[in-house]
PDB file of N, CA and C in Angstrom:
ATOM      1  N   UNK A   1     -58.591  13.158   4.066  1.00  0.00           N
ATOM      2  CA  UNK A   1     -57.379  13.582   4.689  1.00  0.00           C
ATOM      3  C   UNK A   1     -56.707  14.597   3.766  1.00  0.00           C
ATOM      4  N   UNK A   2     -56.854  16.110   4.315  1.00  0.00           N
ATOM      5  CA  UNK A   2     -55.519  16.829   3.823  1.00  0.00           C
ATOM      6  C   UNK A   2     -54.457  16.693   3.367  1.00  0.00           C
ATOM      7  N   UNK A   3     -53.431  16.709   2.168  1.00  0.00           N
ATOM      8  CA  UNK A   3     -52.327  16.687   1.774  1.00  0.00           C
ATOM      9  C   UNK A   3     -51.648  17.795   2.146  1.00  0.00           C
ATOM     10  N   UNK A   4     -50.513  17.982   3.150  1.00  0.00           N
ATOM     11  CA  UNK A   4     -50.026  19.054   3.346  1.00  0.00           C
ATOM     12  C   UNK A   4     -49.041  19.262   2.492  1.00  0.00           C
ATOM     13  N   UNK A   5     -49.290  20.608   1.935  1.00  0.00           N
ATOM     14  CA  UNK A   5     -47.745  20.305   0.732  1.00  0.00           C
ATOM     15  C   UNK A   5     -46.649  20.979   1.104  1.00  0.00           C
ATOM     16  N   UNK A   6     -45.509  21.004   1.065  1.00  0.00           N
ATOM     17  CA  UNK A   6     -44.179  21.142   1.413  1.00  0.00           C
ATOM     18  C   UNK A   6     -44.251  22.863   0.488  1.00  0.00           C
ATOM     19  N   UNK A   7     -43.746  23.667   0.897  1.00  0.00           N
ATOM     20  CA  UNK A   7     -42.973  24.888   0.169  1.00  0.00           C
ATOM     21  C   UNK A   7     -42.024  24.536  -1.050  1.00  0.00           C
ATOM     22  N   UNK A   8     -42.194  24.954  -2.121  1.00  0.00           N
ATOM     23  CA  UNK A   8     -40.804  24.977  -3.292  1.00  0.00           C
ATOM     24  C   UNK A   8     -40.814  26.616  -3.108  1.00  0.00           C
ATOM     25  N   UNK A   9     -39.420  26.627  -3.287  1.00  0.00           N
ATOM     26  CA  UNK A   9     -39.050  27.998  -3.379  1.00  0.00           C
ATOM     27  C   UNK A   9     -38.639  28.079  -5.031  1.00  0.00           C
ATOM     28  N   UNK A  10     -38.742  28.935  -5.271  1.00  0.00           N
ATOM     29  CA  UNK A  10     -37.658  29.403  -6.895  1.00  0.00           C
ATOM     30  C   UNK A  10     -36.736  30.447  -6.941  1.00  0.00           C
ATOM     31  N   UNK A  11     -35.038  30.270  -6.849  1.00  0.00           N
ATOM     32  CA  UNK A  11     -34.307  31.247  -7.081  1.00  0.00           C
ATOM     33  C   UNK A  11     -34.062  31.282  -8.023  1.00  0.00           C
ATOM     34  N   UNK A  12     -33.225  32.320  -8.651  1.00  0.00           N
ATOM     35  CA  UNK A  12     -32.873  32.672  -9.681  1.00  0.00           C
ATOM     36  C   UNK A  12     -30.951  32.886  -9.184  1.00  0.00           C
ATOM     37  N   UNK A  13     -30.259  32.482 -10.136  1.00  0.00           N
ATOM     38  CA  UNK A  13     -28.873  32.213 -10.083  1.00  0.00           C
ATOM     39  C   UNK A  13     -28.686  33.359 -10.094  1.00  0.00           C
ATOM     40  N   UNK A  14     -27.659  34.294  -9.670  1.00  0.00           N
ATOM     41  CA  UNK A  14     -27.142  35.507  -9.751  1.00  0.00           C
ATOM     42  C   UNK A  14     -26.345  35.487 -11.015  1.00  0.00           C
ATOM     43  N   UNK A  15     -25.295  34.228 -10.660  1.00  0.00           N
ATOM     44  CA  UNK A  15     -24.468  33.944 -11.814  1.00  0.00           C
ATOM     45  C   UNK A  15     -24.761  33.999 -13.265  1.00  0.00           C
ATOM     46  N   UNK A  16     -26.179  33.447 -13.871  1.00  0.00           N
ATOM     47  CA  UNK A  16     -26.007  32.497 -14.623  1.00  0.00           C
ATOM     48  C   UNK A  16     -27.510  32.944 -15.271  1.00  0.00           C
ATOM     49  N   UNK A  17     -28.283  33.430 -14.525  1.00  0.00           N
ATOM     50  CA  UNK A  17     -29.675  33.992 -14.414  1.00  0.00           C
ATOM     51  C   UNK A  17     -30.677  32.776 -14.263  1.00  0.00           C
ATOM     52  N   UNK A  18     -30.247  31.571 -14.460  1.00  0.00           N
ATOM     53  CA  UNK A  18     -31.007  29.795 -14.180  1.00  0.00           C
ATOM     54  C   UNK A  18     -31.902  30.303 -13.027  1.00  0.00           C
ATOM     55  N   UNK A  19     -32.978  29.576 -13.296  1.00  0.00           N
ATOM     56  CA  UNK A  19     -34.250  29.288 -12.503  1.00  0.00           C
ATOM     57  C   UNK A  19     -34.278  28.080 -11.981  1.00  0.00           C
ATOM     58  N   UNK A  20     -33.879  28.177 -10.137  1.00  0.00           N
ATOM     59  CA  UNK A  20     -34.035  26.536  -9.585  1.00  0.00           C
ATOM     60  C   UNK A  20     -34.912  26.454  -8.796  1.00  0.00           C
ATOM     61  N   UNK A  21     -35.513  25.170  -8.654  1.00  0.00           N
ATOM     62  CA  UNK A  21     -36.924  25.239  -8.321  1.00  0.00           C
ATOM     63  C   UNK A  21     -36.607  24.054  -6.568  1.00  0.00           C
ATOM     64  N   UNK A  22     -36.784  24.062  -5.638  1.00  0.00           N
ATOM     65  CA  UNK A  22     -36.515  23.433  -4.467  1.00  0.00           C
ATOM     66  C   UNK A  22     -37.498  23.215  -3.929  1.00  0.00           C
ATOM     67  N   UNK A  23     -37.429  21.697  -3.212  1.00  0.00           N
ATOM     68  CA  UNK A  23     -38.320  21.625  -2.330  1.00  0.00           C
ATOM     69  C   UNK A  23     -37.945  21.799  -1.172  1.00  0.00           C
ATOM     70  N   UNK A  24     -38.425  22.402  -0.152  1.00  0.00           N
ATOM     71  CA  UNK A  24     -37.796  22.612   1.234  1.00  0.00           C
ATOM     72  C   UNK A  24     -37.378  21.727   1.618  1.00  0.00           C
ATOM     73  N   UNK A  25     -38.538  20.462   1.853  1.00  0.00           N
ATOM     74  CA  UNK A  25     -38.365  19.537   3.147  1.00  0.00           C
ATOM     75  C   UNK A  25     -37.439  18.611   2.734  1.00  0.00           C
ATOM     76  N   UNK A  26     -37.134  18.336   0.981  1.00  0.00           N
ATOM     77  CA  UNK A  26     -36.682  17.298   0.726  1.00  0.00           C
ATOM     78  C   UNK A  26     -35.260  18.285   0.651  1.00  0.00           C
ATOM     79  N   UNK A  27     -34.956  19.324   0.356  1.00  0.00           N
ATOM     80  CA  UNK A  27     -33.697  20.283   0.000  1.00  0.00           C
ATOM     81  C   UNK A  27     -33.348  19.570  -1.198  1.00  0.00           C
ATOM     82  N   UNK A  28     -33.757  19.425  -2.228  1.00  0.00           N
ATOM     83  CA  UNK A  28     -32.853  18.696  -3.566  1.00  0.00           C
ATOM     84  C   UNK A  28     -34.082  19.538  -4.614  1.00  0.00           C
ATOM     85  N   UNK A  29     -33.313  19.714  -5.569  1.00  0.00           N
ATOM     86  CA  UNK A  29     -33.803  20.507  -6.645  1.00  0.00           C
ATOM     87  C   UNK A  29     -34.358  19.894  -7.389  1.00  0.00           C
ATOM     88  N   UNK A  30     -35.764  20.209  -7.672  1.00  0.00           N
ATOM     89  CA  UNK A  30     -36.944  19.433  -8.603  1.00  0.00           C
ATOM     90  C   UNK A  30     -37.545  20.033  -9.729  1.00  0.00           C
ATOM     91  N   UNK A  31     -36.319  21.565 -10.247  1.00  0.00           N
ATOM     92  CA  UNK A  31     -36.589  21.985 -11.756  1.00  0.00           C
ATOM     93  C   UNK A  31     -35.573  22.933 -11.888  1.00  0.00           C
ATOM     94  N   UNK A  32     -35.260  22.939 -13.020  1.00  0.00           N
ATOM     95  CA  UNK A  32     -34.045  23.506 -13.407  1.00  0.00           C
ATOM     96  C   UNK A  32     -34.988  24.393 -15.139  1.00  0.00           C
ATOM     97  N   UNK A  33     -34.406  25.725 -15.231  1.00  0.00           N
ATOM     98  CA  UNK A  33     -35.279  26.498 -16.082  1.00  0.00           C
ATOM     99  C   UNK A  33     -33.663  27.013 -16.472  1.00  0.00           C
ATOM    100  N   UNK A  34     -33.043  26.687 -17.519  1.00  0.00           N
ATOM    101  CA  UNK A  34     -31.792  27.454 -17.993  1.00  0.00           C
ATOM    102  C   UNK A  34     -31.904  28.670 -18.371  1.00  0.00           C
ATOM    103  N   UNK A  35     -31.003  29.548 -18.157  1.00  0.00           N
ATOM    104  CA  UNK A  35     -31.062  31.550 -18.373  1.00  0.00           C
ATOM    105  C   UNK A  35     -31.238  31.352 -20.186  1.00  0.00           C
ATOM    106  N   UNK A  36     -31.836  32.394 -20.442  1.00  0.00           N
ATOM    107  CA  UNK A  36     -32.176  32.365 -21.784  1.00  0.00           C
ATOM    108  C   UNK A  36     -30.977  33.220 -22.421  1.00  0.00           C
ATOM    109  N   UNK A  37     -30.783  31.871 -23.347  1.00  0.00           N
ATOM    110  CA  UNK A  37     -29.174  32.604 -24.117  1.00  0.00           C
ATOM    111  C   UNK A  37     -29.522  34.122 -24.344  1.00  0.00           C
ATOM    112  N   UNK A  38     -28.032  34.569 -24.112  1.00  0.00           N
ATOM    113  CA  UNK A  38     -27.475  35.999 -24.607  1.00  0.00           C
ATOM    114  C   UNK A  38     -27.106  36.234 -26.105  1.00  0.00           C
ATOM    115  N   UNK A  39     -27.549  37.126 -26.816  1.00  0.00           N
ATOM    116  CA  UNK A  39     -27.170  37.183 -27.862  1.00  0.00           C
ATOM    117  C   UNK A  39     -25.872  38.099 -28.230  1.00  0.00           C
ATOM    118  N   UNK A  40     -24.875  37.017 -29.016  1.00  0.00           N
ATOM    119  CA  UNK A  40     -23.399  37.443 -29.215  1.00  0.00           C
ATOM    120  C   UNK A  40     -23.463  38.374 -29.841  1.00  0.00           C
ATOM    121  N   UNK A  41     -24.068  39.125 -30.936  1.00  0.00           N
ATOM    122  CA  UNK A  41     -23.898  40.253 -31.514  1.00  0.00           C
ATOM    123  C   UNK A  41     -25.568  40.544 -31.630  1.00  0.00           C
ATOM    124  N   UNK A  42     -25.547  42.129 -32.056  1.00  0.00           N
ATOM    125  CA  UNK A  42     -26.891  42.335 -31.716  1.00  0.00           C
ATOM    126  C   UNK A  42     -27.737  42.416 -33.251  1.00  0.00           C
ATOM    127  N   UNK A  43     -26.633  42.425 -34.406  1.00  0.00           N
ATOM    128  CA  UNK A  43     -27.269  42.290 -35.709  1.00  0.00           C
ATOM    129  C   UNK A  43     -25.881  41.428 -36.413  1.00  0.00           C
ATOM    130  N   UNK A  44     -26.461  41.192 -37.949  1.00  0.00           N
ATOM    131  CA  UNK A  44     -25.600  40.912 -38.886  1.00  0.00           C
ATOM    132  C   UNK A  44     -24.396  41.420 -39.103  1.00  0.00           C
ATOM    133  N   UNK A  45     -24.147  42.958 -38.844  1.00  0.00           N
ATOM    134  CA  UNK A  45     -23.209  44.246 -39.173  1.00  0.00           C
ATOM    135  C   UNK A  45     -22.586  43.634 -38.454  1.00  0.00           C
ATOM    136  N   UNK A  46     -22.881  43.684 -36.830  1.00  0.00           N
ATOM    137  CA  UNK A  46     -21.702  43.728 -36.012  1.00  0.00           C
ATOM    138  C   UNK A  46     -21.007  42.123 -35.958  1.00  0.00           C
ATOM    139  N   UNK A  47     -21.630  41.114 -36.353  1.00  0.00           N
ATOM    140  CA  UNK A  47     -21.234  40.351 -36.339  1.00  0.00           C
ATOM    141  C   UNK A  47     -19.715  39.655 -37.762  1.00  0.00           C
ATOM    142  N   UNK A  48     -20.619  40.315 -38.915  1.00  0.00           N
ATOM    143  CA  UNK A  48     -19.787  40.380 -39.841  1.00  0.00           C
ATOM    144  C   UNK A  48     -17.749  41.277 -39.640  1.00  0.00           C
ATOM    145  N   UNK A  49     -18.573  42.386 -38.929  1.00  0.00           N
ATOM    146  CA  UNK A  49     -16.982  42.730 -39.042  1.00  0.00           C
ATOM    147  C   UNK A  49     -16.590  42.197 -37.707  1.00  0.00           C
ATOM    148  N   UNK A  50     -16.956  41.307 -36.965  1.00  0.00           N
ATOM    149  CA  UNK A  50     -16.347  40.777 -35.751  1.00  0.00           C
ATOM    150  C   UNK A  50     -15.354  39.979 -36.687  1.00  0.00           C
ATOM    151  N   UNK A  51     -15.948  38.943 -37.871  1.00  0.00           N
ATOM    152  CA  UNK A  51     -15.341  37.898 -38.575  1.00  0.00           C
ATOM    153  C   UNK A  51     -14.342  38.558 -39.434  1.00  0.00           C
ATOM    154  N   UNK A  52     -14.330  39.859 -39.717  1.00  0.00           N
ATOM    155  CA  UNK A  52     -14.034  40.250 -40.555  1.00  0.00           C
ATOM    156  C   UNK A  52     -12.121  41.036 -39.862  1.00  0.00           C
ATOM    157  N   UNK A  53     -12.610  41.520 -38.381  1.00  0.00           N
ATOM    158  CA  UNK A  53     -11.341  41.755 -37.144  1.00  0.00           C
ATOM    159  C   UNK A  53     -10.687  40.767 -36.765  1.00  0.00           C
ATOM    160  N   UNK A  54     -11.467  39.302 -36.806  1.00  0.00           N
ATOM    161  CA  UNK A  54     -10.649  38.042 -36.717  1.00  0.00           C
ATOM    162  C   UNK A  54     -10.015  37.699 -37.479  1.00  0.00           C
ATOM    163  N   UNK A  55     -10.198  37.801 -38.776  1.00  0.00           N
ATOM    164  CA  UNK A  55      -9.557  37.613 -39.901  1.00  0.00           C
ATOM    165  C   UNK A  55      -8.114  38.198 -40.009  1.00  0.00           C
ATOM    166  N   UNK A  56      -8.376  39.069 -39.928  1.00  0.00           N
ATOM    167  CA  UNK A  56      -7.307  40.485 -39.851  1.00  0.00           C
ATOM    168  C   UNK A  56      -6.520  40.307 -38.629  1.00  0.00           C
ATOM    169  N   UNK A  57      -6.726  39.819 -38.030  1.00  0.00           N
ATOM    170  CA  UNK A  57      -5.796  38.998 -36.358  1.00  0.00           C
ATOM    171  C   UNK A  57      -4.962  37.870 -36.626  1.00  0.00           C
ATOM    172  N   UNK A  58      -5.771  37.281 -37.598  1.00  0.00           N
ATOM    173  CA  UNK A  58      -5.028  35.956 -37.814  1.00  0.00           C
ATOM    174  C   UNK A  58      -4.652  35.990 -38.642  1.00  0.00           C
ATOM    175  N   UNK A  59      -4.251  36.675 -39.700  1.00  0.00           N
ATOM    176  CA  UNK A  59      -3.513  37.328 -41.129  1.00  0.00           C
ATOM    177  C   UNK A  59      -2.282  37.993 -40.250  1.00  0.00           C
ATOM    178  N   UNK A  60      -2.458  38.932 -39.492  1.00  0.00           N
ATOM    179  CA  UNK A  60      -1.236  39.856 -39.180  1.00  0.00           C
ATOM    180  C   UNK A  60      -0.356  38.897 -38.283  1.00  0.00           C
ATOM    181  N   UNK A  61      -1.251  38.026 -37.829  1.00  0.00           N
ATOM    182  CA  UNK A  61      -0.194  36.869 -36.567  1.00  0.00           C
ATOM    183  C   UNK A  61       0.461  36.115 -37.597  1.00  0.00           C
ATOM    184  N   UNK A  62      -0.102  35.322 -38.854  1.00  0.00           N
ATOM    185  CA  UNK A  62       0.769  34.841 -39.421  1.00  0.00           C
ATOM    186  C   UNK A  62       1.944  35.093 -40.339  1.00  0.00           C
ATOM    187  N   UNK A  63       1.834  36.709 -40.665  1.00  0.00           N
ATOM    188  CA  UNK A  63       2.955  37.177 -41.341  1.00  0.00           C
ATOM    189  C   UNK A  63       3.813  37.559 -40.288  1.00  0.00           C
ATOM    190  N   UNK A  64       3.776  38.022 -38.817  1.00  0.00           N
ATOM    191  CA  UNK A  64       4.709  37.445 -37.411  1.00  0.00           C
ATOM    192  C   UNK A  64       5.375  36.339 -37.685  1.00  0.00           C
ATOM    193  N   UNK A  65       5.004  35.150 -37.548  1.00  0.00           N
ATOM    194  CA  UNK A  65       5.454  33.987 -37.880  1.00  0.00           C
ATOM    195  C   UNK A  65       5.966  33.943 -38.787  1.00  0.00           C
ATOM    196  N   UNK A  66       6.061  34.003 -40.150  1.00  0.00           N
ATOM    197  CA  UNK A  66       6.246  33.916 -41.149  1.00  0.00           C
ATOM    198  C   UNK A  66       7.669  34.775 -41.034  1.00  0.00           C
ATOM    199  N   UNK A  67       7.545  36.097 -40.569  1.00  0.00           N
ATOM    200  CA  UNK A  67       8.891  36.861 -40.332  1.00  0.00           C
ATOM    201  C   UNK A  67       9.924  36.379 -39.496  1.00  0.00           C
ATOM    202  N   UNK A  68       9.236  35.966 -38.573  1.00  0.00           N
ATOM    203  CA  UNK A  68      10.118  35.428 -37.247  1.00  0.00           C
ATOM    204  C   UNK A  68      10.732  34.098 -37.851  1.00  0.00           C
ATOM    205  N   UNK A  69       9.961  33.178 -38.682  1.00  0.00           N
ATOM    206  CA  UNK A  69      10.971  32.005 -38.810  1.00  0.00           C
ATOM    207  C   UNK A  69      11.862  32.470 -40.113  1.00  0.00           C
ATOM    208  N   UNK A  70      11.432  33.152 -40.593  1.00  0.00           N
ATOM    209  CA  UNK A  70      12.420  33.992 -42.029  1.00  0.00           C
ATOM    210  C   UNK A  70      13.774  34.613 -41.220  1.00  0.00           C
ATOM    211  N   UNK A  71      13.733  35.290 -40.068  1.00  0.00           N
ATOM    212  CA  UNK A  71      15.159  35.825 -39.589  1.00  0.00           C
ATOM    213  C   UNK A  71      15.563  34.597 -38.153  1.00  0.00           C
ATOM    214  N   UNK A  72      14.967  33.191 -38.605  1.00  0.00           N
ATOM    215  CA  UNK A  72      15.584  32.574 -36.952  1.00  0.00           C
ATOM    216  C   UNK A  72      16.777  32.108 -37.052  1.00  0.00           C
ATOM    217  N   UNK A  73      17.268  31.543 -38.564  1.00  0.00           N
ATOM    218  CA  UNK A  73      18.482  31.428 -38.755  1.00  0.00           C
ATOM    219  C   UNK A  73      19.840  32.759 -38.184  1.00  0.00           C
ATOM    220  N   UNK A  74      19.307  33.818 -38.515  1.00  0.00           N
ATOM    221  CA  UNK A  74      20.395  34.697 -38.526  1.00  0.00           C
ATOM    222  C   UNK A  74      20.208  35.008 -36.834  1.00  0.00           C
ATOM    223  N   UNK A  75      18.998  34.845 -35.987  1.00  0.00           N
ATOM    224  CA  UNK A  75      19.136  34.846 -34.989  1.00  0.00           C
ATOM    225  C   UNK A  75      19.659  33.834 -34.047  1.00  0.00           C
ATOM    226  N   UNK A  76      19.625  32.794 -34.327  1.00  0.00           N
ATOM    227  CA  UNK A  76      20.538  31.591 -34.060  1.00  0.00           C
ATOM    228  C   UNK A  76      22.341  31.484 -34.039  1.00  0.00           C
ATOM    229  N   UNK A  77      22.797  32.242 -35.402  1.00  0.00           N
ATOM    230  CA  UNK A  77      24.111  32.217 -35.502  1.00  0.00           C
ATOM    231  C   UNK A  77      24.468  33.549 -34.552  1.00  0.00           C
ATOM    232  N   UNK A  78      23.599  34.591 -34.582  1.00  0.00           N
ATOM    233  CA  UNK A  78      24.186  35.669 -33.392  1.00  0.00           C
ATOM    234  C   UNK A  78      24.389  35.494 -31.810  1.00  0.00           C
ATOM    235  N   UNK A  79      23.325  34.602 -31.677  1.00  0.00           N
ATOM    236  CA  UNK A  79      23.672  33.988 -30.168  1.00  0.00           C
ATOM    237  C   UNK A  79      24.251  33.422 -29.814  1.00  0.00           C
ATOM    238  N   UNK A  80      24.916  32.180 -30.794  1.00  0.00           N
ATOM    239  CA  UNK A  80      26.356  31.393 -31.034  1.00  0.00           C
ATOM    240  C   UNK A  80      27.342  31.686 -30.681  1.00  0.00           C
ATOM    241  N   UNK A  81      27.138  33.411 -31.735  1.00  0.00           N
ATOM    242  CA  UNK A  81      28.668  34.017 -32.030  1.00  0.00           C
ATOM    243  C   UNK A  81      28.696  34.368 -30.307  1.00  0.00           C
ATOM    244  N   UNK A  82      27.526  35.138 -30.312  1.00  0.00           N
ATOM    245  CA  UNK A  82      27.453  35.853 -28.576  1.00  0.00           C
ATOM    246  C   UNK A  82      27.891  34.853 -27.414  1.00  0.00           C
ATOM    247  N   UNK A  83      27.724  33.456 -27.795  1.00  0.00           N
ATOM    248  CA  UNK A  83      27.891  32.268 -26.648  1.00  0.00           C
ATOM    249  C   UNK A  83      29.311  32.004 -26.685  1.00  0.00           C
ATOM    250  N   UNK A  84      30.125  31.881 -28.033  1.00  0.00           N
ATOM    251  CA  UNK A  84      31.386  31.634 -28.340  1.00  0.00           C
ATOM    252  C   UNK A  84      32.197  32.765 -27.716  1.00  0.00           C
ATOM    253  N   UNK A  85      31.761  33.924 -28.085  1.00  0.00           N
ATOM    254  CA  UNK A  85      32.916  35.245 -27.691  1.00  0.00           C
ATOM    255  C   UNK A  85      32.638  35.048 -25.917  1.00  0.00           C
ATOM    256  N   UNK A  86      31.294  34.809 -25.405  1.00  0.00           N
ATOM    257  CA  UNK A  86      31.965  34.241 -23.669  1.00  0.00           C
ATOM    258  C   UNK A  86      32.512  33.762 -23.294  1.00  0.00           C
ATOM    259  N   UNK A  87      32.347  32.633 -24.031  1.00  0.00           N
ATOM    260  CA  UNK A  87      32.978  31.384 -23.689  1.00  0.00           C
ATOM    261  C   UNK A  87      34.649  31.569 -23.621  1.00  0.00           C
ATOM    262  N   UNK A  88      35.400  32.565 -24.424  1.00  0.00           N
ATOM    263  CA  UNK A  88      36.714  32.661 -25.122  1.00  0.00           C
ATOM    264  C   UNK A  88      37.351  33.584 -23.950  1.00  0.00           C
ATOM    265  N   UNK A  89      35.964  34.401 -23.435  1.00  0.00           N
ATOM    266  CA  UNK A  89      36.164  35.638 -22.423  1.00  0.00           C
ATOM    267  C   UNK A  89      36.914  35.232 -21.180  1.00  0.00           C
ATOM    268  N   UNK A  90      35.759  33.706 -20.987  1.00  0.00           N
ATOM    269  CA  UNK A  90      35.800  33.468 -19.465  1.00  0.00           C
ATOM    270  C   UNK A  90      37.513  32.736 -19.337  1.00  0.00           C
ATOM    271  N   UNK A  91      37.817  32.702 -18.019  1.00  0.00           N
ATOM    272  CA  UNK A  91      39.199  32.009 -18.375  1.00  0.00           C
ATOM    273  C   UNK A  91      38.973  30.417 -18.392  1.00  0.00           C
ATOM    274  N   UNK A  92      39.811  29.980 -18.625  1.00  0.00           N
ATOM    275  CA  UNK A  92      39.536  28.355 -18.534  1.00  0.00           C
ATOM    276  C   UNK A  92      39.762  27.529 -17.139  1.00  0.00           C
ATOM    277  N   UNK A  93      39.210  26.746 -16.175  1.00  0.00           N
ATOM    278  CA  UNK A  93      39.356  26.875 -14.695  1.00  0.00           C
ATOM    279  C   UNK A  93      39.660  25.516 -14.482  1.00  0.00           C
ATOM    280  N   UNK A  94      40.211  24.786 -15.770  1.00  0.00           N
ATOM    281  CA  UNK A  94      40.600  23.254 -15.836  1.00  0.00           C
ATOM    282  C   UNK A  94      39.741  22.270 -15.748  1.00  0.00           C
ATOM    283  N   UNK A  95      39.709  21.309 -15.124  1.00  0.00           N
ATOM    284  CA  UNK A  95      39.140  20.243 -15.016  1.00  0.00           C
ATOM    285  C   UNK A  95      37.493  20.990 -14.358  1.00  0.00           C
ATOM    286  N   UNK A  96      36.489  20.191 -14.857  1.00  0.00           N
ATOM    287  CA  UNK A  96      35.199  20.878 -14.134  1.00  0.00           C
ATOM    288  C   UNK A  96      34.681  20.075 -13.200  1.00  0.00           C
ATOM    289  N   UNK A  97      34.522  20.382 -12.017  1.00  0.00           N
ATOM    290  CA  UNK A  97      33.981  20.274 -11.113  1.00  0.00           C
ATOM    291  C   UNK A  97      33.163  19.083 -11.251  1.00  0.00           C
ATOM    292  N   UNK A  98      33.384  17.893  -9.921  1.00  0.00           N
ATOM    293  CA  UNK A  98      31.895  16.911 -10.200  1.00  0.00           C
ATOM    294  C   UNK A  98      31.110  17.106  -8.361  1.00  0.00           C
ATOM    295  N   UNK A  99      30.150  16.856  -8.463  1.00  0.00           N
ATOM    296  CA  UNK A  99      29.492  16.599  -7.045  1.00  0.00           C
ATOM    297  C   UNK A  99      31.079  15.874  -5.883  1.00  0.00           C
ATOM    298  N   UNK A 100      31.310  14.668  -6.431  1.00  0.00           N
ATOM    299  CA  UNK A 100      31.806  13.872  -5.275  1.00  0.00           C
ATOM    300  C   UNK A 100      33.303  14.175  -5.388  1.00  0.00           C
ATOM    301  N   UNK A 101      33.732  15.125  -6.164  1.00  0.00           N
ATOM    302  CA  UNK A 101      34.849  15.850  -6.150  1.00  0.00           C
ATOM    303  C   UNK A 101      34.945  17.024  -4.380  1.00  0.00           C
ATOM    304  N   UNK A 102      33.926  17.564  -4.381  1.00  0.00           N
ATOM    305  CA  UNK A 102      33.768  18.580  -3.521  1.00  0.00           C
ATOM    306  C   UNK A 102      33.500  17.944  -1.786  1.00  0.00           C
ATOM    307  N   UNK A 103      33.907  16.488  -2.384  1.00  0.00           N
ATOM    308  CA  UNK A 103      33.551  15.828  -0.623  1.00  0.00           C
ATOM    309  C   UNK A 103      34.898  15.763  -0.028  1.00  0.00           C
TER     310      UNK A 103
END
């Protein structure tokens, strides 16, 4: 007796470049072939000064920081002063308002 064998197809992921392997009749996937890694840099050079631009990213971000919490004090008391001189601006409108006041 003949074994009739079923069709597997093999696509290839557009996404991802993966090799999946199907059986028709059953429709469930019976091999999986992962895309063959990409390589992140194409030599030593370029990889070195990749580490070398990161470095230099995360050096210049932390002297940001470093500045920014060095002037937060003096930026703190200016918004104060700026909140106080409104506050002095606006007129005073007495008693403030509650929800079950307005019923």
């Amino acid at each position: 007796m003949a074994v009739k064998s079923n069709p597997i197809l093999e696509i290839a992921c557009p996404d991802c470049g993966a090799i999946l392997k199907i059986d028709v009749a059953s429709r469930a996937v019976i091999a999986h072939t992962p895309a063959p890694r990409k390589r992140t840099f194409e030599d030593f050079d370029a990889a070195t000064k990749a580490l070398r631009e990161a470095e230099e990213r995360k050096e210049s971000l932390f002297r940001q920081a470093v500045h920014a919490e060095k002037n937060k004090e003096d930026l703190f008391n200016k918004r104060f002063a700026e909140v106080v001189k409104k506050a002095q601006e606006t007129p005073d409108t007495g008693k403030p308002l509650r929800e079950f006041d307005l019923d």
